[in-house]
PDB file of N, CA and C in Angstrom:
ATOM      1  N   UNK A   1       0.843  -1.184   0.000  1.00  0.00           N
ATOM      2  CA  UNK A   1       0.000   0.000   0.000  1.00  0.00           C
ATOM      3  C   UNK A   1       0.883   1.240   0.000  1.00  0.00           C
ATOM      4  N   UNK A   2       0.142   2.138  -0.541  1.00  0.00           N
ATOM      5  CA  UNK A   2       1.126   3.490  -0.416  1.00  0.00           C
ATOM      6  C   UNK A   2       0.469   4.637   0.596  1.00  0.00           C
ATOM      7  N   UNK A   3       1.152   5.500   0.556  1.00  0.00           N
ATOM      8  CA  UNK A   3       0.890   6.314   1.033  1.00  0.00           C
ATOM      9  C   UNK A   3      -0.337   7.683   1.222  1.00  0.00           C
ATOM     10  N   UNK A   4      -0.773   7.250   0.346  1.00  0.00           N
ATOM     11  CA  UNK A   4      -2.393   7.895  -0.315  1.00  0.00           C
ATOM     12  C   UNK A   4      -3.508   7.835   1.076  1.00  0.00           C
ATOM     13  N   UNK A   5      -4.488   9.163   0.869  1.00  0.00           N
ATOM     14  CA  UNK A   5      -5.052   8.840   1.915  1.00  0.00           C
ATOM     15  C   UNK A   5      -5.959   7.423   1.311  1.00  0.00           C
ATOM     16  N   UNK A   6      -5.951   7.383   0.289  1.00  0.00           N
ATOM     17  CA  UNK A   6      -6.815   6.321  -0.326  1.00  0.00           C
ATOM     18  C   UNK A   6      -6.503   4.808   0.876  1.00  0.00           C
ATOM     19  N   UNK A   7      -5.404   5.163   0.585  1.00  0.00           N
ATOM     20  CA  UNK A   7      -4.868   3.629   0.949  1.00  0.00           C
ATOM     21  C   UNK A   7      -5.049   3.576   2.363  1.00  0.00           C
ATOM     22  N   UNK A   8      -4.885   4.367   2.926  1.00  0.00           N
ATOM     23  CA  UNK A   8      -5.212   4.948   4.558  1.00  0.00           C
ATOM     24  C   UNK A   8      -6.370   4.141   5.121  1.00  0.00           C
ATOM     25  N   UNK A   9      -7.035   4.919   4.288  1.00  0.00           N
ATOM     26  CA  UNK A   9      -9.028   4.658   5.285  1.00  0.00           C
ATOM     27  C   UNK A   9      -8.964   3.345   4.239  1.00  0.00           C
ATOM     28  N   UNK A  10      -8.652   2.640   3.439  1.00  0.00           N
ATOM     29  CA  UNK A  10      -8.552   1.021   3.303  1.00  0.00           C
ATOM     30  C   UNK A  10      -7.951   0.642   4.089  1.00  0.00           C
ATOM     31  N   UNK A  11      -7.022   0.726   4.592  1.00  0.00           N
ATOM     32  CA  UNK A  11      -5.952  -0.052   5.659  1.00  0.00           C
ATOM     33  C   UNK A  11      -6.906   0.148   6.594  1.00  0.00           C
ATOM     34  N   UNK A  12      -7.400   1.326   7.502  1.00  0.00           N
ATOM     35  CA  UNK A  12      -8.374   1.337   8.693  1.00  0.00           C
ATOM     36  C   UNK A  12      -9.480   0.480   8.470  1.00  0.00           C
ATOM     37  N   UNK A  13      -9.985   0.289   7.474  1.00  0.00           N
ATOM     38  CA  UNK A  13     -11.093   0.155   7.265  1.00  0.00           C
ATOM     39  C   UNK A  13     -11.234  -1.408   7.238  1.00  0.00           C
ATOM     40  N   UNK A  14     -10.300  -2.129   6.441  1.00  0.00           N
ATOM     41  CA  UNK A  14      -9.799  -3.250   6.966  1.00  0.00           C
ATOM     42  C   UNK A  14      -9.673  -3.940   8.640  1.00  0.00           C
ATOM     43  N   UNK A  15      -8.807  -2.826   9.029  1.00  0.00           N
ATOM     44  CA  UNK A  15      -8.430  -3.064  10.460  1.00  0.00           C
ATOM     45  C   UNK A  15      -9.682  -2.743  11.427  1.00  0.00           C
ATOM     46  N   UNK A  16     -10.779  -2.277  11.296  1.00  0.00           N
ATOM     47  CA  UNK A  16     -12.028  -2.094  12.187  1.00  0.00           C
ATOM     48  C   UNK A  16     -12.949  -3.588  11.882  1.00  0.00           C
ATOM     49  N   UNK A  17     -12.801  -4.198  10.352  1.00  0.00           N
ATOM     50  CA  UNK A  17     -13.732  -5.131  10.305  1.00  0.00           C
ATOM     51  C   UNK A  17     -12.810  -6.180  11.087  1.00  0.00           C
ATOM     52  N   UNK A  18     -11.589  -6.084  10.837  1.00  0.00           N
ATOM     53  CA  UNK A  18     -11.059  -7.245  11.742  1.00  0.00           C
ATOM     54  C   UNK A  18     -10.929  -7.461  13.468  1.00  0.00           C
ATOM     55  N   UNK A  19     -11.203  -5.874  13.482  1.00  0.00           N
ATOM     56  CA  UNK A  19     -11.139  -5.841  15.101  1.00  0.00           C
ATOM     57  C   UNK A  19     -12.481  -6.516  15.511  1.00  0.00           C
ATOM     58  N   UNK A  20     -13.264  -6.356  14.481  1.00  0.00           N
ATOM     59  CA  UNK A  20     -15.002  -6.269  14.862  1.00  0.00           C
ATOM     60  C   UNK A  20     -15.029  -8.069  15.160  1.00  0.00           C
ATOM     61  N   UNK A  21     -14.078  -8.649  14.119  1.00  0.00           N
ATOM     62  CA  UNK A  21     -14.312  -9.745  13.856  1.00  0.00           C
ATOM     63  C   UNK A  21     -13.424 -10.785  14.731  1.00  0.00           C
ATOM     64  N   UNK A  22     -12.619 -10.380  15.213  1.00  0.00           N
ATOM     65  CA  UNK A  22     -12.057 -10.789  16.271  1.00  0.00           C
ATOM     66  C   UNK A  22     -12.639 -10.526  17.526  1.00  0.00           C
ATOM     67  N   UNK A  23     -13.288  -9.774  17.849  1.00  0.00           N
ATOM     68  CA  UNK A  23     -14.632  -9.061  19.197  1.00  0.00           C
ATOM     69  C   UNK A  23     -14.898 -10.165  19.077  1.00  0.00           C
ATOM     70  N   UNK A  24     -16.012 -10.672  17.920  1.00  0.00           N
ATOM     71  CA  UNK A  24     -16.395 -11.467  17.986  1.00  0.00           C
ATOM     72  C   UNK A  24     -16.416 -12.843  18.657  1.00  0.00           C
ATOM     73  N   UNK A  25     -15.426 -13.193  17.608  1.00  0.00           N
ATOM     74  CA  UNK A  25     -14.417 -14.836  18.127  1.00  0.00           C
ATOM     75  C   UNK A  25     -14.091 -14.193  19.580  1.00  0.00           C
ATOM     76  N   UNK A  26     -13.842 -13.320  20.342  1.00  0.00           N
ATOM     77  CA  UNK A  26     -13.267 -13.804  22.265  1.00  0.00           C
ATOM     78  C   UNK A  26     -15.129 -14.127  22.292  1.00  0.00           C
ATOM     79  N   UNK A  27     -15.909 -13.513  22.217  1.00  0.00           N
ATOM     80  CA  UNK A  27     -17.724 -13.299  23.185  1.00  0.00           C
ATOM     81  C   UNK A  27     -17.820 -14.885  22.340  1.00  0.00           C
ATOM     82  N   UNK A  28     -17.588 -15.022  21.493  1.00  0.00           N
ATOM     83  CA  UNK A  28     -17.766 -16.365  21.227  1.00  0.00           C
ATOM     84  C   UNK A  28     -17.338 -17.798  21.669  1.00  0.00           C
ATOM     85  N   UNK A  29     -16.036 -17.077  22.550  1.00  0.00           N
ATOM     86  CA  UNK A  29     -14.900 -18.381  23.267  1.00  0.00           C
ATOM     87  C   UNK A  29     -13.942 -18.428  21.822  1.00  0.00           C
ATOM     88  N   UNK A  30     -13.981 -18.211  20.626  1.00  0.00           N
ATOM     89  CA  UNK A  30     -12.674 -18.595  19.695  1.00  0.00           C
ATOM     90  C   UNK A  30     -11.498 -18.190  19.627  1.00  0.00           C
ATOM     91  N   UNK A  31     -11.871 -16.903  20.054  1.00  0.00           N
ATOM     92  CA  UNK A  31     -10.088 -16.200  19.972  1.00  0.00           C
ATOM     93  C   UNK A  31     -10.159 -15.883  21.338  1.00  0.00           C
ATOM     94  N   UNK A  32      -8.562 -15.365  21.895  1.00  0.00           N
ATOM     95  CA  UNK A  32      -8.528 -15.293  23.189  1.00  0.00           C
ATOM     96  C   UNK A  32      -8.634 -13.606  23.425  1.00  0.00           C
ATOM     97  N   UNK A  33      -8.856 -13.064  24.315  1.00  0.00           N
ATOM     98  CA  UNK A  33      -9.403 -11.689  24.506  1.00  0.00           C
ATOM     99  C   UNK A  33      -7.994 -11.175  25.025  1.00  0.00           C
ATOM    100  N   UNK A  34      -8.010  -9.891  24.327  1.00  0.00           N
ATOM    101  CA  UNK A  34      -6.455  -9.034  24.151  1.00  0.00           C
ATOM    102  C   UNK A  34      -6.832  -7.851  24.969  1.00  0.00           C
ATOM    103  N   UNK A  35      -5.411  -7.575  25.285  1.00  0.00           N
ATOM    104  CA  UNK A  35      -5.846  -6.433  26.282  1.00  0.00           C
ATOM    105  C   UNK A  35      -5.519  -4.799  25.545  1.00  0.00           C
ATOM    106  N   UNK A  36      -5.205  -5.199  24.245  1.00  0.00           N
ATOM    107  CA  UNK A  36      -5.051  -4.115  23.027  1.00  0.00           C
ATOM    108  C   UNK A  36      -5.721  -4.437  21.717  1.00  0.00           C
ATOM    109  N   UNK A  37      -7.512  -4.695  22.077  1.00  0.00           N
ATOM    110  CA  UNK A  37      -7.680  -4.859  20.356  1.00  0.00           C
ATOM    111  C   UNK A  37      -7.458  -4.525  19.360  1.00  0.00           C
ATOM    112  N   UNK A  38      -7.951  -3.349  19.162  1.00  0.00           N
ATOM    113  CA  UNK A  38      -7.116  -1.802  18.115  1.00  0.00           C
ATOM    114  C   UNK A  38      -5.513  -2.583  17.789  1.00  0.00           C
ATOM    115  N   UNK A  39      -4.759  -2.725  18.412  1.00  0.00           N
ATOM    116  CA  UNK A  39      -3.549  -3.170  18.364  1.00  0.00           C
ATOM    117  C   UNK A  39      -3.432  -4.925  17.592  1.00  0.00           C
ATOM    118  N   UNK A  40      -4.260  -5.609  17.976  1.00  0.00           N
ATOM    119  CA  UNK A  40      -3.819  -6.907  17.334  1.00  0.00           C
ATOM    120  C   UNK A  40      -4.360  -6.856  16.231  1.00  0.00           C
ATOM    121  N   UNK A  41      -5.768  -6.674  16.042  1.00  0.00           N
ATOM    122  CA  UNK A  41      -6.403  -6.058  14.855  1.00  0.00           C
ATOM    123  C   UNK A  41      -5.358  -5.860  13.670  1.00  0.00           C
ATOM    124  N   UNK A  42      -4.816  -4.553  14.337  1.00  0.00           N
ATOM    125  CA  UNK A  42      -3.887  -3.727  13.218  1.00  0.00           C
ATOM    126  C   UNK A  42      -2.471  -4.937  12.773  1.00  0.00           C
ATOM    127  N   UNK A  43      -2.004  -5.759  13.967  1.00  0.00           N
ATOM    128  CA  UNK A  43      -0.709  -6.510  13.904  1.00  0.00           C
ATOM    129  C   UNK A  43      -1.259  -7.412  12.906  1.00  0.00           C
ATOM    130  N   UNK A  44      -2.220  -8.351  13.433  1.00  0.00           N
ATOM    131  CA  UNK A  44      -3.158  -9.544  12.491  1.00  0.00           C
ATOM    132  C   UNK A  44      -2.845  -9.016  11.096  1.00  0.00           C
ATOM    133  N   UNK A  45      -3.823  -7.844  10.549  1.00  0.00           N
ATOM    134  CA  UNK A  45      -4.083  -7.519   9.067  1.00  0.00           C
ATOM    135  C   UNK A  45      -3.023  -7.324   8.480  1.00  0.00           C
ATOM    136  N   UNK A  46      -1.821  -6.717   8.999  1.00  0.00           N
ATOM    137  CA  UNK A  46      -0.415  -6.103   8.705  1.00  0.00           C
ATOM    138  C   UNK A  46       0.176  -8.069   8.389  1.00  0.00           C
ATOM    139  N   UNK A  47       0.229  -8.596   9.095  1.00  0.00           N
ATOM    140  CA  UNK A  47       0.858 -10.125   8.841  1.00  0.00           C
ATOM    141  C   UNK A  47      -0.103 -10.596   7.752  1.00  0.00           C
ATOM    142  N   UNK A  48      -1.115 -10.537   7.899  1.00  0.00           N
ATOM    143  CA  UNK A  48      -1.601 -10.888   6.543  1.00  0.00           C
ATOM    144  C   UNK A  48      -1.266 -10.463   5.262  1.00  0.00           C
ATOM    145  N   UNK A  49      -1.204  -9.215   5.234  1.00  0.00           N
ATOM    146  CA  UNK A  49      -0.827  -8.420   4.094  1.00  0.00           C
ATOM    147  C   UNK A  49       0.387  -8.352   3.859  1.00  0.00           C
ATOM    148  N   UNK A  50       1.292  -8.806   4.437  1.00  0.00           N
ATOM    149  CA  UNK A  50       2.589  -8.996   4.222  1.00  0.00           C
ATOM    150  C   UNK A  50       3.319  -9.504   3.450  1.00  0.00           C
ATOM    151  N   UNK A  51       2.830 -10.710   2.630  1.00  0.00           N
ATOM    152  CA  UNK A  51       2.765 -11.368   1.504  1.00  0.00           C
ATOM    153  C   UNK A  51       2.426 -10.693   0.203  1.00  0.00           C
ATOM    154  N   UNK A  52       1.789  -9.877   0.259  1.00  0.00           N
ATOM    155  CA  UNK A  52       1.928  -8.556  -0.493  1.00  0.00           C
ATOM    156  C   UNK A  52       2.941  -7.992  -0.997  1.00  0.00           C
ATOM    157  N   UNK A  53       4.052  -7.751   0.041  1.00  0.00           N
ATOM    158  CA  UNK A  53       5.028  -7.064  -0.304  1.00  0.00           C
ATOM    159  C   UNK A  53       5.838  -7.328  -0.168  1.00  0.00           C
ATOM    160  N   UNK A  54       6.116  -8.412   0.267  1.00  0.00           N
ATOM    161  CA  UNK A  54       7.105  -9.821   0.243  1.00  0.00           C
ATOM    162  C   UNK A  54       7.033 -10.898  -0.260  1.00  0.00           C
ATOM    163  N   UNK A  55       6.478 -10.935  -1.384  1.00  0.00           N
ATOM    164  CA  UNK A  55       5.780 -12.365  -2.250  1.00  0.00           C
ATOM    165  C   UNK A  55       6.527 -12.639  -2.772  1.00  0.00           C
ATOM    166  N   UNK A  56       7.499 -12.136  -3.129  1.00  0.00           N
ATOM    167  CA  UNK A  56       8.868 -12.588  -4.592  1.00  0.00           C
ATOM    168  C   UNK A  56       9.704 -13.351  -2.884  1.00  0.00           C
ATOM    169  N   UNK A  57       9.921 -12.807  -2.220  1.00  0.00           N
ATOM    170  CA  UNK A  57      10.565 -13.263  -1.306  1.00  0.00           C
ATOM    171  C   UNK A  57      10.412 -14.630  -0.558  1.00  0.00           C
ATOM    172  N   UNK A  58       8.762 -14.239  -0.094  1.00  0.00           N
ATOM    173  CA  UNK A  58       8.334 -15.501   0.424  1.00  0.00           C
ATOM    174  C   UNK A  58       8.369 -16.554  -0.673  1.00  0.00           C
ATOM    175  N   UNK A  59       7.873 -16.718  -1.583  1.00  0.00           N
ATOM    176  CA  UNK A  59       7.778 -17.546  -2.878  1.00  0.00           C
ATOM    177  C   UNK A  59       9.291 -18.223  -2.652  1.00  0.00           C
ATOM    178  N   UNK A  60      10.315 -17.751  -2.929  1.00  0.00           N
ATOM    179  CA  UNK A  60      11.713 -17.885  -2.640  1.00  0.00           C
ATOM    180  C   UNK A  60      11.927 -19.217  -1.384  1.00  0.00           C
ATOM    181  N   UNK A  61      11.695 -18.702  -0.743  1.00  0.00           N
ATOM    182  CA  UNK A  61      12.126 -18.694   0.473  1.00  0.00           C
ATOM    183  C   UNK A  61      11.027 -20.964   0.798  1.00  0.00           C
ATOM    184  N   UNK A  62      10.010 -20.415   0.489  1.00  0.00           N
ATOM    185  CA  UNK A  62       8.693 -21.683   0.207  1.00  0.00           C
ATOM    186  C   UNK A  62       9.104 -22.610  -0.746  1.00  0.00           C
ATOM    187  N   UNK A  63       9.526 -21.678  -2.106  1.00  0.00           N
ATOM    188  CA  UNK A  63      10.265 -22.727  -2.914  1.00  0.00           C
ATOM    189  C   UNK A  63       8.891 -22.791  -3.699  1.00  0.00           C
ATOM    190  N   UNK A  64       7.990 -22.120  -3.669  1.00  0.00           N
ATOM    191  CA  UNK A  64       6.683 -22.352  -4.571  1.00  0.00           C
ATOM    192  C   UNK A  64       7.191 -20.994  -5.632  1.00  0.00           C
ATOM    193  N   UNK A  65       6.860 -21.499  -6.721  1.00  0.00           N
ATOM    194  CA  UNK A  65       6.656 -20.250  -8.093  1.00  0.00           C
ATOM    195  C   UNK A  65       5.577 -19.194  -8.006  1.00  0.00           C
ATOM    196  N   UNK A  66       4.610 -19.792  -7.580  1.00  0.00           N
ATOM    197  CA  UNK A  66       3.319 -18.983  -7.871  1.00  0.00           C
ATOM    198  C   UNK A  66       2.565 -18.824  -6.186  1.00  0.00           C
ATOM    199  N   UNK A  67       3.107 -17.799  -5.728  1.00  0.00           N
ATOM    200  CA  UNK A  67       2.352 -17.027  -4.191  1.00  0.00           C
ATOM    201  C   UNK A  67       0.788 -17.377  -4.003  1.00  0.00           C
ATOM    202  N   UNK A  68       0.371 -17.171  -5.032  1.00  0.00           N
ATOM    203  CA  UNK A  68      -1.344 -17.322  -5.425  1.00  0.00           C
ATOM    204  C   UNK A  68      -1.889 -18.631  -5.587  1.00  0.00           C
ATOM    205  N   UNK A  69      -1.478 -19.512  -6.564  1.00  0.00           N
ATOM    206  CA  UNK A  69      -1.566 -20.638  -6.386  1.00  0.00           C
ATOM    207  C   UNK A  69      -1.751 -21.597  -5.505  1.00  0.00           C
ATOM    208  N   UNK A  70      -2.417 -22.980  -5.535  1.00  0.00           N
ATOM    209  CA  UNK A  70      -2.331 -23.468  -4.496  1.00  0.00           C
ATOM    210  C   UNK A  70      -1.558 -24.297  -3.534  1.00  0.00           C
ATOM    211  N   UNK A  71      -0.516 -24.433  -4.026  1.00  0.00           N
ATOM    212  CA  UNK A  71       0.814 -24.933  -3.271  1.00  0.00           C
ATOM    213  C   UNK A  71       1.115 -24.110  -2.288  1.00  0.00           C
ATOM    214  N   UNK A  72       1.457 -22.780  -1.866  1.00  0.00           N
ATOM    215  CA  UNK A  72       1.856 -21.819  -1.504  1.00  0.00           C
ATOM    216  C   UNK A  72       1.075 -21.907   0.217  1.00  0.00           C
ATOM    217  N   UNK A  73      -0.405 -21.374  -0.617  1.00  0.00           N
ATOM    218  CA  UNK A  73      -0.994 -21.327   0.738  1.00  0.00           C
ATOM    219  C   UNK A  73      -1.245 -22.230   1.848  1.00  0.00           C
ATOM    220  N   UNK A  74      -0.941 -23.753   0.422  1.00  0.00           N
ATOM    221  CA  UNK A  74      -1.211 -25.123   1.494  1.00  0.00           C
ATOM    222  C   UNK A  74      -0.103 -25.066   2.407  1.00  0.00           C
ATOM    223  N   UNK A  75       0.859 -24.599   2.203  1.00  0.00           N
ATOM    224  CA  UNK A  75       2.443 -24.955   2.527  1.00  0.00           C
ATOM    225  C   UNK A  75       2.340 -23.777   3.647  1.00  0.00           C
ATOM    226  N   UNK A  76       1.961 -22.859   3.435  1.00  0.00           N
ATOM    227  CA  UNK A  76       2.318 -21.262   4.543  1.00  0.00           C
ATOM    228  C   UNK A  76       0.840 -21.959   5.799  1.00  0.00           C
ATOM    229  N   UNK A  77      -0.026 -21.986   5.300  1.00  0.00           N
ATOM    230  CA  UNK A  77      -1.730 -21.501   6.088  1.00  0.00           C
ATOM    231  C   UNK A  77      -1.257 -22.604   7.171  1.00  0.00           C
ATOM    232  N   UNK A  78      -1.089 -23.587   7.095  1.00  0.00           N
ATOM    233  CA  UNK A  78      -1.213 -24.692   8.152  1.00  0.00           C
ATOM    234  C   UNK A  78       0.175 -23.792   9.295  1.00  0.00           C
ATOM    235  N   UNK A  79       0.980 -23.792   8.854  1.00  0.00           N
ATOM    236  CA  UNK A  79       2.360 -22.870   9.927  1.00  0.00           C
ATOM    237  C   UNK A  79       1.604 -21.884  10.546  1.00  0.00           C
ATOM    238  N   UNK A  80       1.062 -20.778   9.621  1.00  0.00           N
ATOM    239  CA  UNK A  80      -0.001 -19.531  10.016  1.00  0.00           C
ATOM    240  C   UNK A  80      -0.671 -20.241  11.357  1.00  0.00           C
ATOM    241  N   UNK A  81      -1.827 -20.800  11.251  1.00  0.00           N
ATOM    242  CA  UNK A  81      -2.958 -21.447  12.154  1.00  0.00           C
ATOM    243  C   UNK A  81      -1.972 -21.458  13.200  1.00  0.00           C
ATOM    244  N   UNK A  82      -1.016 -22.556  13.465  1.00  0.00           N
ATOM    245  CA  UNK A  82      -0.384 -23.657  14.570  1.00  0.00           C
ATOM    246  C   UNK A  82       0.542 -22.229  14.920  1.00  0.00           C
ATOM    247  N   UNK A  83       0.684 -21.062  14.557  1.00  0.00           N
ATOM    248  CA  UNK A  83       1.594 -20.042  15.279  1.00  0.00           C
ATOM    249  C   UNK A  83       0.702 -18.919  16.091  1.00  0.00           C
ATOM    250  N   UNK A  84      -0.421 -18.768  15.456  1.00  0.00           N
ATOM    251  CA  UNK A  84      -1.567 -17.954  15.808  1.00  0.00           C
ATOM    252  C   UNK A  84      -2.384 -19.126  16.859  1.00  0.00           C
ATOM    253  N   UNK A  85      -2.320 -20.772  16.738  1.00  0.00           N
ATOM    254  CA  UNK A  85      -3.694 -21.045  17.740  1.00  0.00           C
ATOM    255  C   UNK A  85      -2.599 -21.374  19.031  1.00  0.00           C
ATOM    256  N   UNK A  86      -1.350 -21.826  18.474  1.00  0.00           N
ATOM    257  CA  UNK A  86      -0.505 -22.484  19.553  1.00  0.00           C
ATOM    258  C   UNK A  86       0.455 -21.335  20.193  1.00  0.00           C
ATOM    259  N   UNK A  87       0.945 -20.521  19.960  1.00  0.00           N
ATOM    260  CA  UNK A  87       1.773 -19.288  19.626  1.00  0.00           C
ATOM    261  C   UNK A  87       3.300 -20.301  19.404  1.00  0.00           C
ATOM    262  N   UNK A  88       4.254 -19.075  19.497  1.00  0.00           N
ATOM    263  CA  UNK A  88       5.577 -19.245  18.987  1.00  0.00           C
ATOM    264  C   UNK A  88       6.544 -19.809  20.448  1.00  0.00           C
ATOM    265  N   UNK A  89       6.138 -19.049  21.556  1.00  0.00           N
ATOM    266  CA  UNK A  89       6.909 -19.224  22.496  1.00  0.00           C
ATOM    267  C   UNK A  89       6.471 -20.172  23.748  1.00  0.00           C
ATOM    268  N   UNK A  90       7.319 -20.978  24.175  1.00  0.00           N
ATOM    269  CA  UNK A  90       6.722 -22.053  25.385  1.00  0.00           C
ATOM    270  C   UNK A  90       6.408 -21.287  26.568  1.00  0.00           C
ATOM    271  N   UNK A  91       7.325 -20.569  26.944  1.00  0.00           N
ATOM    272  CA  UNK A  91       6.937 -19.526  28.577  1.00  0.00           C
ATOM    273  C   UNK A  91       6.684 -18.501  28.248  1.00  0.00           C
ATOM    274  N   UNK A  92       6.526 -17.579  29.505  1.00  0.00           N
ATOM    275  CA  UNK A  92       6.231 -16.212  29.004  1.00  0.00           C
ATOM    276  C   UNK A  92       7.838 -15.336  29.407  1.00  0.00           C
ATOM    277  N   UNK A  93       8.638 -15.632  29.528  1.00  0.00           N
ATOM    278  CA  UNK A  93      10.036 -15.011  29.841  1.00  0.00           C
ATOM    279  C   UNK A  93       9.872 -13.821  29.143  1.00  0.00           C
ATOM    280  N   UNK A  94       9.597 -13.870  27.582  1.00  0.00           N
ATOM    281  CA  UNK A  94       9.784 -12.466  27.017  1.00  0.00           C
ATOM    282  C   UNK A  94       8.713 -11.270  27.000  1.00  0.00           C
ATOM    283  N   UNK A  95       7.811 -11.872  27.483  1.00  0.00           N
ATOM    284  CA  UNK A  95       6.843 -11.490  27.962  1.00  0.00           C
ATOM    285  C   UNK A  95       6.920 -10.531  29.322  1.00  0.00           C
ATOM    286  N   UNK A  96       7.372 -11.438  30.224  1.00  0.00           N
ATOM    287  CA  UNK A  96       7.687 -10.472  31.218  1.00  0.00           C
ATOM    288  C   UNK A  96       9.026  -9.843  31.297  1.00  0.00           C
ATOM    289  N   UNK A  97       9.579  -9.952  30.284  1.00  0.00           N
ATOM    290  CA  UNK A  97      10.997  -9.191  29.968  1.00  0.00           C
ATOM    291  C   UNK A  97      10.192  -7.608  29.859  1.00  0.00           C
ATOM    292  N   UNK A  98       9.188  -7.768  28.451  1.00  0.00           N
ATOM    293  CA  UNK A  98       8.661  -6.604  27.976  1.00  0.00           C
ATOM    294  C   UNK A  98       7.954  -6.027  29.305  1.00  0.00           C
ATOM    295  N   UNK A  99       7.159  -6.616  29.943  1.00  0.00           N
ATOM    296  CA  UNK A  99       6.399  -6.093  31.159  1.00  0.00           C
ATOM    297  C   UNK A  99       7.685  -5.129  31.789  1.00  0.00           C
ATOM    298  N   UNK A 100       8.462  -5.919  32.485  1.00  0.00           N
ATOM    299  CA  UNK A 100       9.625  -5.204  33.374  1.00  0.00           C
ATOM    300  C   UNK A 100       9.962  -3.820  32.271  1.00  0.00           C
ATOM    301  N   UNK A 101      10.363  -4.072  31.422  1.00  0.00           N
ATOM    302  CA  UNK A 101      11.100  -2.926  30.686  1.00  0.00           C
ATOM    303  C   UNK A 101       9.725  -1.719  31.039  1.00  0.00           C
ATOM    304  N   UNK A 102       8.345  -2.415  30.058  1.00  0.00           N
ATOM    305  CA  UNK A 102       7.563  -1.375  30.290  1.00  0.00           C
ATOM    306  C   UNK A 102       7.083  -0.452  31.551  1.00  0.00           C
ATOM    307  N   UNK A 103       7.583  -1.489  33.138  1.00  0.00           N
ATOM    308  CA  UNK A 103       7.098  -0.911  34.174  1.00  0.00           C
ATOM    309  C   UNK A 103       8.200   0.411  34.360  1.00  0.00           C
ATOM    310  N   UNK A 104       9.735  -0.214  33.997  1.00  0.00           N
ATOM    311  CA  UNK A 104      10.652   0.643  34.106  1.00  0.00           C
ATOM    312  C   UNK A 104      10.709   1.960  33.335  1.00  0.00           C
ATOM    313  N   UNK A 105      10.097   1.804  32.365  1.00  0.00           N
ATOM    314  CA  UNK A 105       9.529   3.141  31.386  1.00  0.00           C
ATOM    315  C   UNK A 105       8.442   4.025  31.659  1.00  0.00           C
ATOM    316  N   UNK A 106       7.757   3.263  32.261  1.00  0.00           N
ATOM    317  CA  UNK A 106       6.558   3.317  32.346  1.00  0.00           C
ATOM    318  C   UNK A 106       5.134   3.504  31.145  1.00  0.00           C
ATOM    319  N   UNK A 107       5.557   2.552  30.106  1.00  0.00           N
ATOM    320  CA  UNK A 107       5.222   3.128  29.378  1.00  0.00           C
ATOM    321  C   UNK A 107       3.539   2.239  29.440  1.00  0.00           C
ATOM    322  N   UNK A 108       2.830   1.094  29.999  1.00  0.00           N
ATOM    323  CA  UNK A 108       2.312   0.813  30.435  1.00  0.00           C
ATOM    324  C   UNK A 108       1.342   1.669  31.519  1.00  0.00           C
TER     325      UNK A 108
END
């Protein structure tokens, strides 16, 4: 996306249906309830769209030719899910790394 307000209130506009839609999934029990929606919302859509502007790369990197195609997504979506349902990290160490820093900042 560029810099246009065009592209702007699409990017927001994006990021409100996903916030909406993630609301959802916690009142539903599916997703787990964040203590920055506005914020994951925006992180979520941004990782999605990322492939966007890293597709020659990712493609590369996957070893698939065609981003779009269906090799690609079979190969990425299943990693996606199991990093988003399971997360990335076993403890929360960095977690409360960030906490400490933030209490020390206070930026919290």
């Amino acid at each position: 996306m560029d810099g246009t307000p065009e592209a702007a209130a699409l990017f927001d506009e994006i990021v409100e249906t996903t916030a909406a839609w993630l609301e959802q999934g916690s009142a539903e029990g599916w997703v787990r309830p964040a203590d920055d929606p506005r914020a994951r919302a925006a992180l979520y859509v941004t990782w999605l769209l990322a492939p966007l502007a890293f597709g020659e790369h990712l493609s590369r990197v996957l070893g698939v030719a065609d981003l779009h195609g269906t090799d690609a997504p079979l190969r990425y979506s299943r990693t996606s899910l199991d990093m988003l349902t399971h997360g990335v990290f076993t403890d929360e160490r960095l977690l409360g790394a960030w906490d400490a820093a933030a209490t020390k900042r206070r930026i919290r």
